[in-house]
C-alpha atoms as a PDB file:
ATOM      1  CA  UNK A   1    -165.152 137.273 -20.688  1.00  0.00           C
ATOM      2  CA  UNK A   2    -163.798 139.312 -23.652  1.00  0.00           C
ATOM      3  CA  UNK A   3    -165.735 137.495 -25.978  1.00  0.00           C
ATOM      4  CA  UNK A   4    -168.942 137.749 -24.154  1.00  0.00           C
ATOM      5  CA  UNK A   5    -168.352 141.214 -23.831  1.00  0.00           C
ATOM      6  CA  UNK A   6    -168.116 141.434 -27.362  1.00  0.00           C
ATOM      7  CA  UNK A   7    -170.927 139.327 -28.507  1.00  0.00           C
ATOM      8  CA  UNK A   8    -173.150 141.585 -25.804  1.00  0.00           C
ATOM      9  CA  UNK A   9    -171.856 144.752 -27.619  1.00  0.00           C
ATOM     10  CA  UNK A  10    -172.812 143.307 -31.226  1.00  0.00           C
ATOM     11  CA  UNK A  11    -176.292 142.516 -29.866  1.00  0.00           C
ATOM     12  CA  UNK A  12    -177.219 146.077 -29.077  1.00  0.00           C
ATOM     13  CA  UNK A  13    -175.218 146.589 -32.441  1.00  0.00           C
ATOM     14  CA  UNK A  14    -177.859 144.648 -34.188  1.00  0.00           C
ATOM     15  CA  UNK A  15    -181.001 146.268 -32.121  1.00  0.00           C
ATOM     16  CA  UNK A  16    -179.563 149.731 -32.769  1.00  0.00           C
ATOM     17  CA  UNK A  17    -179.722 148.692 -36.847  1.00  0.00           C
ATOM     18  CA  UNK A  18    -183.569 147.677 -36.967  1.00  0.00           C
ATOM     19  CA  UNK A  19    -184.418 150.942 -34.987  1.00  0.00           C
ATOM     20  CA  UNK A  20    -182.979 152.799 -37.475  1.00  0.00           C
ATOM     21  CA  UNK A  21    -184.486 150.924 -39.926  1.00  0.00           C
ATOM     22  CA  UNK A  22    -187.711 151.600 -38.178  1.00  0.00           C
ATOM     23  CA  UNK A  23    -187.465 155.340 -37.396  1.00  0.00           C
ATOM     24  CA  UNK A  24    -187.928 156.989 -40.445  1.00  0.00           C
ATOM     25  CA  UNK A  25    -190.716 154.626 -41.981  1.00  0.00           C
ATOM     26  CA  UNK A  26    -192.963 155.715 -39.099  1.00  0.00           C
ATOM     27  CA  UNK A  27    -192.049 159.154 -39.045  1.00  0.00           C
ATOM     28  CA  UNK A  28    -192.904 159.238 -42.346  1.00  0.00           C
ATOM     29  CA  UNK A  29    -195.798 157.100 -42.301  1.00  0.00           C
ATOM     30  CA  UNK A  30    -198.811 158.761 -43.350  1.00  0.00           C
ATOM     31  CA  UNK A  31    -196.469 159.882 -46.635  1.00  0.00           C
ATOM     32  CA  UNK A  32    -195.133 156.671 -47.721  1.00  0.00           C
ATOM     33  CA  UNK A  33    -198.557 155.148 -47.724  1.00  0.00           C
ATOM     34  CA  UNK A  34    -200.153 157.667 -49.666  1.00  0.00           C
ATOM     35  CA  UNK A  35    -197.097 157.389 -52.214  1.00  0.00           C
ATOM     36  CA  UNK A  36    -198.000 153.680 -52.293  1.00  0.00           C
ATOM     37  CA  UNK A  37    -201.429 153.862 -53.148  1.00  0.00           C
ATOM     38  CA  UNK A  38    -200.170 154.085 -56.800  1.00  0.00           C
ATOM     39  CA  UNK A  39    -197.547 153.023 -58.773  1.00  0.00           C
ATOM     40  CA  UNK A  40    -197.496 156.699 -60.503  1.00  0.00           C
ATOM     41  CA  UNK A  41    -196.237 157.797 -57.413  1.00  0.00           C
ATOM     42  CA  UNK A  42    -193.436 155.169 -56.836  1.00  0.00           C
ATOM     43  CA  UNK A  43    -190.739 157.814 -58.034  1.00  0.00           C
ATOM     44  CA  UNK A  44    -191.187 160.005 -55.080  1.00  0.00           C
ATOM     45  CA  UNK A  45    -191.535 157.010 -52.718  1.00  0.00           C
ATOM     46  CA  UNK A  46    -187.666 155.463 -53.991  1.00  0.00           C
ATOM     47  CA  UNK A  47    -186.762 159.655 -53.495  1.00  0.00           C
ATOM     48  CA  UNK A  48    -187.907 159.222 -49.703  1.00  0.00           C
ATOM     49  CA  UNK A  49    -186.342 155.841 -49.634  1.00  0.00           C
ATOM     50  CA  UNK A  50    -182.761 156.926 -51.503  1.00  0.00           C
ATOM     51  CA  UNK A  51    -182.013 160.363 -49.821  1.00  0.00           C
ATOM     52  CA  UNK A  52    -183.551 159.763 -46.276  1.00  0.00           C
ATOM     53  CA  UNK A  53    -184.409 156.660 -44.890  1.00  0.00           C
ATOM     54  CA  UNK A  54    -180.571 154.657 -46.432  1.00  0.00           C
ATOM     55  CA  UNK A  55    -178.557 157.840 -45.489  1.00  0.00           C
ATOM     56  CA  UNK A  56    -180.102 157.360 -42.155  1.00  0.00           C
ATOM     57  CA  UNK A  57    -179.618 153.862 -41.135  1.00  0.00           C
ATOM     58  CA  UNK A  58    -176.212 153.808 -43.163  1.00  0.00           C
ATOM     59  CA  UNK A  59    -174.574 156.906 -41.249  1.00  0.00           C
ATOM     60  CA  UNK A  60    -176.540 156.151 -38.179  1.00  0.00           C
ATOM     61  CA  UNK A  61    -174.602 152.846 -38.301  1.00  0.00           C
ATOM     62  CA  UNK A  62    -171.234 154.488 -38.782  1.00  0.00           C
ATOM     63  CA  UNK A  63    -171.005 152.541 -42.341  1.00  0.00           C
ATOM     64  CA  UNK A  64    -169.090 154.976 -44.980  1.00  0.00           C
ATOM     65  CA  UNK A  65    -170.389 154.286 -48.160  1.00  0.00           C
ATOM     66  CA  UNK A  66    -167.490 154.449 -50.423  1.00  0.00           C
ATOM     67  CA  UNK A  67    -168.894 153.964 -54.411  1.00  0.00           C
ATOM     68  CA  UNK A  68    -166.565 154.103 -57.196  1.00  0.00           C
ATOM     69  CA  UNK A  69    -168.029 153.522 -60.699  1.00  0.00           C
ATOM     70  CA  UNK A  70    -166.345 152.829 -63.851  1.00  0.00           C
ATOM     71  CA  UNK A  71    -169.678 153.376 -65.693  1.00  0.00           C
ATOM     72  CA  UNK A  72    -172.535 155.786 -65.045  1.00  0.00           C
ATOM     73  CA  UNK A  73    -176.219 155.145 -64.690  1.00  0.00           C
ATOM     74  CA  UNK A  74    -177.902 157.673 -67.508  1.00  0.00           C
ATOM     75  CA  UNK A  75    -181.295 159.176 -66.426  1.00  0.00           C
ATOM     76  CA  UNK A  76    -184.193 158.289 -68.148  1.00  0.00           C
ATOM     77  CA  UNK A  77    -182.473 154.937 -69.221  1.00  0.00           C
ATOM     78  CA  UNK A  78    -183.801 150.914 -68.106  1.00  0.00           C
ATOM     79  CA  UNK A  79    -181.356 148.834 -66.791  1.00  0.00           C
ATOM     80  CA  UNK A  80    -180.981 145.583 -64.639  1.00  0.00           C
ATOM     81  CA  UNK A  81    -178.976 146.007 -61.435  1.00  0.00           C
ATOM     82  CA  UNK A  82    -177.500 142.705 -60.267  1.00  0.00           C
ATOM     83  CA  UNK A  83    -175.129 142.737 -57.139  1.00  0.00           C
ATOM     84  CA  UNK A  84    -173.696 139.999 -54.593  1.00  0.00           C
ATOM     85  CA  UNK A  85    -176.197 139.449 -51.620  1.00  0.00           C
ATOM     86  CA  UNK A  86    -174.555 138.939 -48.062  1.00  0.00           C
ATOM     87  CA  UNK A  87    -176.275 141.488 -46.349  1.00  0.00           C
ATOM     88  CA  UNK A  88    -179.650 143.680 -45.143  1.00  0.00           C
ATOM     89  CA  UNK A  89    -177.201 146.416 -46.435  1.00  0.00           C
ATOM     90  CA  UNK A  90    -177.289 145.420 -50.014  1.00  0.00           C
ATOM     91  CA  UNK A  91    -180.925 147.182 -49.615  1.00  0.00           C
ATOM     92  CA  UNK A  92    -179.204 150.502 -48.707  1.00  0.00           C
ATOM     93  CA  UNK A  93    -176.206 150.392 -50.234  1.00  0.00           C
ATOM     94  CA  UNK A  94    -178.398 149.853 -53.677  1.00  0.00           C
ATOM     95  CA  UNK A  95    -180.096 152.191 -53.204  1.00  0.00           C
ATOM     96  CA  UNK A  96    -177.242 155.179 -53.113  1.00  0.00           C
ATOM     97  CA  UNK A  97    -175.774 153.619 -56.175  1.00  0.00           C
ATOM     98  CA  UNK A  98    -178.752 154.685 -58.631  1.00  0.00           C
ATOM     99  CA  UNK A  99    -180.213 157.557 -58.526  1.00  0.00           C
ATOM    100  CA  UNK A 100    -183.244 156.285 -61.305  1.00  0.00           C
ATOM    101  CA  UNK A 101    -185.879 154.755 -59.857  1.00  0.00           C
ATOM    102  CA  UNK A 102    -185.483 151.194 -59.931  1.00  0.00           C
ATOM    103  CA  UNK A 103    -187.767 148.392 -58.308  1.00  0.00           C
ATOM    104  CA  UNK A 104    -186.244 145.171 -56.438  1.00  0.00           C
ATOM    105  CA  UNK A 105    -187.489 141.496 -56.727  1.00  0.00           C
ATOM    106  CA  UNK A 106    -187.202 140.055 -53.248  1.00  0.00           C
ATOM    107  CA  UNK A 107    -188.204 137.089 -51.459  1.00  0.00           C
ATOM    108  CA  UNK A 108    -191.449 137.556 -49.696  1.00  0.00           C
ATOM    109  CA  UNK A 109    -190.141 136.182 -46.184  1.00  0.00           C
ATOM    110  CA  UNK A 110    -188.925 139.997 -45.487  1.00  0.00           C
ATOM    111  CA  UNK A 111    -192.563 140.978 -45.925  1.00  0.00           C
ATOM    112  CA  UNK A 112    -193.136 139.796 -42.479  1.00  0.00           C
ATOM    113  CA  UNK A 113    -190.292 142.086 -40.750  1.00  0.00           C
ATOM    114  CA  UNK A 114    -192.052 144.641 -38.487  1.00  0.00           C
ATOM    115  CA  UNK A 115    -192.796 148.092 -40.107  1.00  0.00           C
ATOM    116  CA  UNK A 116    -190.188 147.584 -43.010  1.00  0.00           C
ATOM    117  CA  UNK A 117    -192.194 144.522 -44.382  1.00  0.00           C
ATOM    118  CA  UNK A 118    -195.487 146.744 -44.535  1.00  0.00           C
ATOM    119  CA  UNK A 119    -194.137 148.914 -47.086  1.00  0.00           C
ATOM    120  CA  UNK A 120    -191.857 145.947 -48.530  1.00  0.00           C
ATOM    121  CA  UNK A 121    -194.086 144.165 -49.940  1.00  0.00           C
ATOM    122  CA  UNK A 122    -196.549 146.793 -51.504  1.00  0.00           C
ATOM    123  CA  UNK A 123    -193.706 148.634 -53.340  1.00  0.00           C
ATOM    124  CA  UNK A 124    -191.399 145.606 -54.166  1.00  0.00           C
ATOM    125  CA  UNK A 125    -191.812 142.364 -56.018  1.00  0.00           C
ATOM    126  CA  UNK A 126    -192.075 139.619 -54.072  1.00  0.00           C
ATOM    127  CA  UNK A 127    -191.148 136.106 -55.214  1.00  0.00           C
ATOM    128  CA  UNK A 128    -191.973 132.504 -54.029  1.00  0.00           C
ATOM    129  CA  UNK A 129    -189.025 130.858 -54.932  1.00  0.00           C
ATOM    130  CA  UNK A 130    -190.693 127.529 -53.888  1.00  0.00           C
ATOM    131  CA  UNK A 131    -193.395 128.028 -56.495  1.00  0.00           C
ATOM    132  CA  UNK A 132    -193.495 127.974 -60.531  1.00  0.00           C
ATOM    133  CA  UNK A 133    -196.417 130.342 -60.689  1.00  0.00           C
ATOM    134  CA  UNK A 134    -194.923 133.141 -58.035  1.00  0.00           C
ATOM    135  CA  UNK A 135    -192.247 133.130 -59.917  1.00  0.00           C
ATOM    136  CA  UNK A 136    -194.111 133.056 -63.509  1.00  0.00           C
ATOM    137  CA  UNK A 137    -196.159 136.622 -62.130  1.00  0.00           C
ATOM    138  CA  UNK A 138    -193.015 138.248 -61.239  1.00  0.00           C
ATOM    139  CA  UNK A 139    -191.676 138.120 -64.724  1.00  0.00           C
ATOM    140  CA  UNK A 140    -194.808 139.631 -65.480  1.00  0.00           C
ATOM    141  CA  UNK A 141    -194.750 142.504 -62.559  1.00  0.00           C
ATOM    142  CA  UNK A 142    -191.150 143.054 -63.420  1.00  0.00           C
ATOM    143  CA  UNK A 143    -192.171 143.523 -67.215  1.00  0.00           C
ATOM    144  CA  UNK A 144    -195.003 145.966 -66.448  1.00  0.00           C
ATOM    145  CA  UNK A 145    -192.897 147.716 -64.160  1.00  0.00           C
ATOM    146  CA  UNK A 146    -189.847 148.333 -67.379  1.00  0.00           C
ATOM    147  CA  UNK A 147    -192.692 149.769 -69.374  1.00  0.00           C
ATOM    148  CA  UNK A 148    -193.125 152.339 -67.213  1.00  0.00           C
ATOM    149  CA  UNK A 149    -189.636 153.441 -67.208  1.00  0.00           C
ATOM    150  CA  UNK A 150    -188.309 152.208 -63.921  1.00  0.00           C
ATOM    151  CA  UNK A 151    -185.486 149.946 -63.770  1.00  0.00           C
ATOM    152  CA  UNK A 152    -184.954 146.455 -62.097  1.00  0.00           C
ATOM    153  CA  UNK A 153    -183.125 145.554 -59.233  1.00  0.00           C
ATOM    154  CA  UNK A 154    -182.285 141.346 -58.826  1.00  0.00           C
ATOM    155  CA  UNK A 155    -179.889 139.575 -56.444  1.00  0.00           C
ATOM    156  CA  UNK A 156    -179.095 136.759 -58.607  1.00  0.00           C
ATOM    157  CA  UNK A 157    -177.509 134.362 -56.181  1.00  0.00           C
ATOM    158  CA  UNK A 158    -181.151 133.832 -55.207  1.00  0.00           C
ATOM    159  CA  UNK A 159    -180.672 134.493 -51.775  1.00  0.00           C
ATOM    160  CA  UNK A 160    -178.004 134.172 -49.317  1.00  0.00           C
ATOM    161  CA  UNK A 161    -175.780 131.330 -49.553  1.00  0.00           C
ATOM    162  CA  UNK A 162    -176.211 129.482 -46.062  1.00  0.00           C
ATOM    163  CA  UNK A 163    -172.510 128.435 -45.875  1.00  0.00           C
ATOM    164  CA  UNK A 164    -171.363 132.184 -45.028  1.00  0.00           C
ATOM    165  CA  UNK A 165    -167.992 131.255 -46.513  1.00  0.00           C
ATOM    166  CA  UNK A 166    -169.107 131.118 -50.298  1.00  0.00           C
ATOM    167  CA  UNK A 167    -168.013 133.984 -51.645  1.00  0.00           C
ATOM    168  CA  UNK A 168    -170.377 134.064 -54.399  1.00  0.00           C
ATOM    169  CA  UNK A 169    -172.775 131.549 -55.475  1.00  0.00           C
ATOM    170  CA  UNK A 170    -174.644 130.267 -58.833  1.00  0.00           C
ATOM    171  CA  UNK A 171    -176.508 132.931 -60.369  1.00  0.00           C
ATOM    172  CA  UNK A 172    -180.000 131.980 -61.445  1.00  0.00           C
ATOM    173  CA  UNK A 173    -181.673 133.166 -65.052  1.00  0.00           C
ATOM    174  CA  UNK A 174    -184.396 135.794 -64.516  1.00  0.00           C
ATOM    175  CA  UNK A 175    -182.786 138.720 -64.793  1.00  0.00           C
ATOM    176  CA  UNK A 176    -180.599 137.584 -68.040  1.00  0.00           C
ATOM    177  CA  UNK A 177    -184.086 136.710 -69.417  1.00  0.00           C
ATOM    178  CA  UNK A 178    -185.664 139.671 -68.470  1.00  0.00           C
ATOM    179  CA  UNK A 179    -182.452 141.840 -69.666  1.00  0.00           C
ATOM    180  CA  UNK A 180    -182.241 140.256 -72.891  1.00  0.00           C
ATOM    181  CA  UNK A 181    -186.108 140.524 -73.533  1.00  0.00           C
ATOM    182  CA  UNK A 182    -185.996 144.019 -73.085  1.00  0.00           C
ATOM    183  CA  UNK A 183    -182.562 144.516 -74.577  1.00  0.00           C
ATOM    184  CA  UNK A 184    -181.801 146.711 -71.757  1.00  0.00           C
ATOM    185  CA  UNK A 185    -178.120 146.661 -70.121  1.00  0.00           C
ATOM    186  CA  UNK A 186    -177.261 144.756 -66.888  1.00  0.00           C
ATOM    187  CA  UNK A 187    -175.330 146.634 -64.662  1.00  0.00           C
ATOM    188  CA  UNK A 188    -172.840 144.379 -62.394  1.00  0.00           C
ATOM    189  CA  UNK A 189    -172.015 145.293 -58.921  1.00  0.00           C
ATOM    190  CA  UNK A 190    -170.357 144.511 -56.376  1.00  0.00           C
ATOM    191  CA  UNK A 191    -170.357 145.200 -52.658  1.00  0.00           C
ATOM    192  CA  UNK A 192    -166.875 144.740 -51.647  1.00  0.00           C
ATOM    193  CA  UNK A 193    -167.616 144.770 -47.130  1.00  0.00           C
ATOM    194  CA  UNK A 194    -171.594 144.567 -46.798  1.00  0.00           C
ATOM    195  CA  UNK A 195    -170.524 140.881 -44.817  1.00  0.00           C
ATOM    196  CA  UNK A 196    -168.049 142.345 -42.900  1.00  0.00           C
ATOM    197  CA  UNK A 197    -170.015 145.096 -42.163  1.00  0.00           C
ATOM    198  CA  UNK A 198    -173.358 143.910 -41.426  1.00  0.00           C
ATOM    199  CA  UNK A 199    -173.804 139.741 -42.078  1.00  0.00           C
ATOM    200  CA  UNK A 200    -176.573 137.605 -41.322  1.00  0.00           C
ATOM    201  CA  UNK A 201    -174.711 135.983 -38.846  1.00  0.00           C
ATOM    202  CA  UNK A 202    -176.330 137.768 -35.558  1.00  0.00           C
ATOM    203  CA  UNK A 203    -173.377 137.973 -33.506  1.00  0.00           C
ATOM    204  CA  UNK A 204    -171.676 139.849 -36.164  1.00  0.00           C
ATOM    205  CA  UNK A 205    -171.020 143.462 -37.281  1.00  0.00           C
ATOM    206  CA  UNK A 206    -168.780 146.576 -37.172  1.00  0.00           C
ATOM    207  CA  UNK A 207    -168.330 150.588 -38.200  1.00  0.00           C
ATOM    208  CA  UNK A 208    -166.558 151.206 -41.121  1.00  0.00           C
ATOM    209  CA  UNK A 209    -166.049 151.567 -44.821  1.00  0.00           C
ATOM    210  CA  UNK A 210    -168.685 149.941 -47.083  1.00  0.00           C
ATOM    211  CA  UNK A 211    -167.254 150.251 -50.715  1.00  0.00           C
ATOM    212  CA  UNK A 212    -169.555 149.249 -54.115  1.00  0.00           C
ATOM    213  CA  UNK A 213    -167.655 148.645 -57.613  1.00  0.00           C
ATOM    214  CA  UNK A 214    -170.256 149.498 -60.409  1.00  0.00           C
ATOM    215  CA  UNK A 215    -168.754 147.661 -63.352  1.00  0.00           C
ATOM    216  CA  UNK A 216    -169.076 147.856 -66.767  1.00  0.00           C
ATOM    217  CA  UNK A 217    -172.427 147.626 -68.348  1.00  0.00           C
ATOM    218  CA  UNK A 218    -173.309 144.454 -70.634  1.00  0.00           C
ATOM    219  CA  UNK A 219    -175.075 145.314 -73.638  1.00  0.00           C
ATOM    220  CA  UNK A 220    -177.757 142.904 -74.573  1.00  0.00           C
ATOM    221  CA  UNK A 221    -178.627 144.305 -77.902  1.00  0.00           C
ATOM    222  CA  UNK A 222    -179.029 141.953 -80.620  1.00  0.00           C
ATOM    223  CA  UNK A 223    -178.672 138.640 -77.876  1.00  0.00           C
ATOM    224  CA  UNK A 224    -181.652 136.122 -77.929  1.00  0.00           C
ATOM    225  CA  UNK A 225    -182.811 133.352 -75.432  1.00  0.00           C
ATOM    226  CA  UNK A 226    -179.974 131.097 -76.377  1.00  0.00           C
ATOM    227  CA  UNK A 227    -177.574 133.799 -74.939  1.00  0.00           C
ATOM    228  CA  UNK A 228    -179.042 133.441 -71.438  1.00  0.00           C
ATOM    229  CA  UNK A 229    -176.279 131.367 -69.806  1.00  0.00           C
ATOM    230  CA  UNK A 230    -173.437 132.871 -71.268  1.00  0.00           C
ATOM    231  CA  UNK A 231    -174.688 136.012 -70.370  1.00  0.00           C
ATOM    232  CA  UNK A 232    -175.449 134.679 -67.208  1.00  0.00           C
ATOM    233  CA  UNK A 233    -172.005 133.463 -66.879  1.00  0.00           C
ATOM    234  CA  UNK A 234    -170.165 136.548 -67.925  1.00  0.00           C
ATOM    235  CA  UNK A 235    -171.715 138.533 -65.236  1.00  0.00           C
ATOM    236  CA  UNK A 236    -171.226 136.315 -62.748  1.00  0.00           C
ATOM    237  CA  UNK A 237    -167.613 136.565 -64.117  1.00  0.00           C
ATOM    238  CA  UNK A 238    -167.026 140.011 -63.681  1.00  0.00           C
ATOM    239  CA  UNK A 239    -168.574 139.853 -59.811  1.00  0.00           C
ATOM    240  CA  UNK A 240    -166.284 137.246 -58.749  1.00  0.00           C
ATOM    241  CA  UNK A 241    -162.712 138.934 -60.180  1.00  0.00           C
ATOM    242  CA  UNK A 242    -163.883 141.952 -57.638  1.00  0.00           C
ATOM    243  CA  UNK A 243    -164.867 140.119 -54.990  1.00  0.00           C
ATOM    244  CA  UNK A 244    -161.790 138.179 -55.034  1.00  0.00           C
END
């Protein structure tokens, strides 16, 4: 009976998350669209996005963000963000770490969510993982997108692991190739309870403290193509060691 009870409680647990989700993307509505109509505007949209809408669903879920940082972000500067991926809360929880605008390369399934997917898929960049040329034209979005100053946010696992009891699986190469082409720094993080807190296990979830480790920046200045899986490697490295 206990169990039920408690499976019945995570349930509304889970509702309560995608309402808050929803809440502020259609009270804001009319304004997020018109700061998607152009990628000048994109900026203001990640303000909206940063200071309102993840403050809202993170609080609203009793989650304490908790973000210590051995390195800080610069204004003005590119970088690659690369992070563990466990949870919906990775979204949030990235986006309180920067405060620079930075642009995420997701997989398009979340495009089809309700509400969030509208505005997921015309501010992000979506990738096909199933197909050479989707992910051939994110390279290119993502290299466009670094030209105009913004940063660029990759989960490098590739997705979720579907055995939930990997703690962190093989990274894939984009954003080392991407880094090292623009000989901009890759920023490794790690969120230490985003499982815990929020997995995609449905029957799963709780309150608490949700703590991120920004560690040390690798420089890419001066590496080449060869460098790719060392690099790759490295950061994968420096991940686990936190995790663990």
């Amino acid at each position: 009976m206990k169990k039920i009870f408690i499976s019945f409680l995570q349930l509304l647990y889970r509702i309560w998350f995608y309402l808050l989700m929803a809440i502020p993307i259609v009270i804001f509505f009319p304004i997020l669209l018109l700061l998607t109509i152009s990628e000048k505007t994109y900026p203001q949209f990640f303000w909206i996005a940063r200071n309102i809408w993840a403050n809202f669903v993170l609080y609203g879920m009793f989650f304490i963000p908790r973000i210590k940082k051995e390195q800080e972000i610069e204004k003005g500067k590119n970088y690659m963000l690369i992070a563990n991926h466990t949870s919906m809360v990775d979204i949030l929880m990235m986006l309180r770490v920067s405060k620079n605008p930075f642009v995420f390369v997701g997989k398009k399934e979340l495009s089809k969510i309700p509400i969030f997917g509208f505005f997921y898929k015309r501010v992000c960049i979506l990738v096909d993982r199933s197909s050479m040329k989707s992910r051939s034209a994110v390279y290119k979005s993502a290299q466009r997108r670094l030209k105009q100053g913004l940063s660029i946010c990759i989960y490098p696992e590739g997705g979720v692991p579907d055995d939930l009891s990997v703690v962190l699986d093989t990274f894939k190469d984009g954003a080392f190739k991407l880094a090292i082409e623009h000989q901009i720094p890759i920023v490794p993080i790690a969120f230490l309870d985003n499982k815990k807190r929020f997995s995609y296990e449905f029957f799963s979830g709780s309150p608490g403290v949700a703590r991120a480790r920004v560690l040390p920046f690798i420089a890419t200045e001066g590496l080449t193509a060869k460098d790719v899986a060392s690099l790759k490697e490295q950061s994968r490295s420096l991940i686990l060691k936190e995790l663990k």
